[in-house]
Protein backbone atom coordinates (compact mmCIF):
# COMPACT_ATOMS: atom_id res chain seq x y z
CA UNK A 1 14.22 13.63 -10.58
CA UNK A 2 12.36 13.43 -6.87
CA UNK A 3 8.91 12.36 -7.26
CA UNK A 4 6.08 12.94 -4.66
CA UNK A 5 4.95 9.59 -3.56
CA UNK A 6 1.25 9.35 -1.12
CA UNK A 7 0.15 7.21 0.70
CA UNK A 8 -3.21 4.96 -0.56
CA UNK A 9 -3.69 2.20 1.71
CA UNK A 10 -2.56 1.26 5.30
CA UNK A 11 -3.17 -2.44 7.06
CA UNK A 12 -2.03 -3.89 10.26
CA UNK A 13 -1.44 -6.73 7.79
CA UNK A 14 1.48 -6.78 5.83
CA UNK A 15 0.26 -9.55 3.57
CA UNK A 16 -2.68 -7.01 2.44
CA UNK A 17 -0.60 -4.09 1.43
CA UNK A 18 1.36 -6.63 -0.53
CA UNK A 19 -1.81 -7.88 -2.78
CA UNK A 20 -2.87 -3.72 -2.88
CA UNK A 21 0.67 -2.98 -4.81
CA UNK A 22 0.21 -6.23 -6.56
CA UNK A 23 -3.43 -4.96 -7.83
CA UNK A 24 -1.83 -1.84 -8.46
CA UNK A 25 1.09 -3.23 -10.49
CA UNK A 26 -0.97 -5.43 -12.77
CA UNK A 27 -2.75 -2.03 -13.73
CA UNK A 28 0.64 -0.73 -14.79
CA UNK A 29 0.84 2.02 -11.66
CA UNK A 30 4.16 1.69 -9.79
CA UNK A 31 3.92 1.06 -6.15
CA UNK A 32 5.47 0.38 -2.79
CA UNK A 33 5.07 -0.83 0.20
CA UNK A 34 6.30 0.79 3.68
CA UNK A 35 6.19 -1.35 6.30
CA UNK A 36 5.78 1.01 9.76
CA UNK A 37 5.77 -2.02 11.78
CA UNK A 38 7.68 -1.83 15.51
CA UNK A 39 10.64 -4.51 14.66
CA UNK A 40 11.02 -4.10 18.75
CA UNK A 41 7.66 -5.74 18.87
CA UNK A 42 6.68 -8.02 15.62
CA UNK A 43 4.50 -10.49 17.52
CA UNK A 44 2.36 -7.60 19.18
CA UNK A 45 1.58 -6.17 15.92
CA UNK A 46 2.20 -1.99 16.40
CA UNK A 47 2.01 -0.51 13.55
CA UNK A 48 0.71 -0.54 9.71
CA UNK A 49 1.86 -1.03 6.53
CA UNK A 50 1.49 1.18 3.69
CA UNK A 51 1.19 1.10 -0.50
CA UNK A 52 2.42 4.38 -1.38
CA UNK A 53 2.42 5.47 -5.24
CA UNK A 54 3.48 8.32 -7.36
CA UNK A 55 1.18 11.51 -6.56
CA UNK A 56 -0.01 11.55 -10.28
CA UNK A 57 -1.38 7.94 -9.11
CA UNK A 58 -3.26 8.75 -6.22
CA UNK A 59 -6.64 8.76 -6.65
CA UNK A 60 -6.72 6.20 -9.82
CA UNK A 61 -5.16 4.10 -7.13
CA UNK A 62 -7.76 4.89 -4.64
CA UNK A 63 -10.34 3.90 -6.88
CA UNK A 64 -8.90 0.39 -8.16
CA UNK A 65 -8.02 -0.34 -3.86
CA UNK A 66 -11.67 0.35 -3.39
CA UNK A 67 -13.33 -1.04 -6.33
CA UNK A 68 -11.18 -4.12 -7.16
CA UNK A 69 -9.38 -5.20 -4.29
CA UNK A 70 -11.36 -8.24 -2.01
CA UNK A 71 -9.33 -8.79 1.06
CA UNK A 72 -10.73 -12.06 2.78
């Protein structure tokens, strides 16, 4: 079975998209994290990462990302 997966949350830093799925996982919605980084160019930084989550998931993720999540 193919599920849709979206897209809920893109950084230039990887460590942030890691503590979004983390958030998202300890609120029992699966997640993942696509790193679109340039491996050509690590140190320059191209590129975002991403938390992607099953479309059924979307938008309670949204709202947990922006409510709960403090990125500092």
């Amino acid at each position: 079975m193919n599920e849709t997966w979206e897209s809920i949350y893109s950084t230039p830093l990887p460590h942030r998209a890691e503590l979004a799925k983390a958030l998202l996982t300890e609120h029992d919605i699966p997640a993942v994290v696509v790193n679109r980084q340039s491996s050509s160019y690590p140190s320059i930084g191209w590129g975002k990462s991403e938390v992607h989550v099953p479309l059924q998931h979307a938008t309670l993720a949204k709202v947990i990302i922006e409510n709960e999540a403090t990125f500092s």
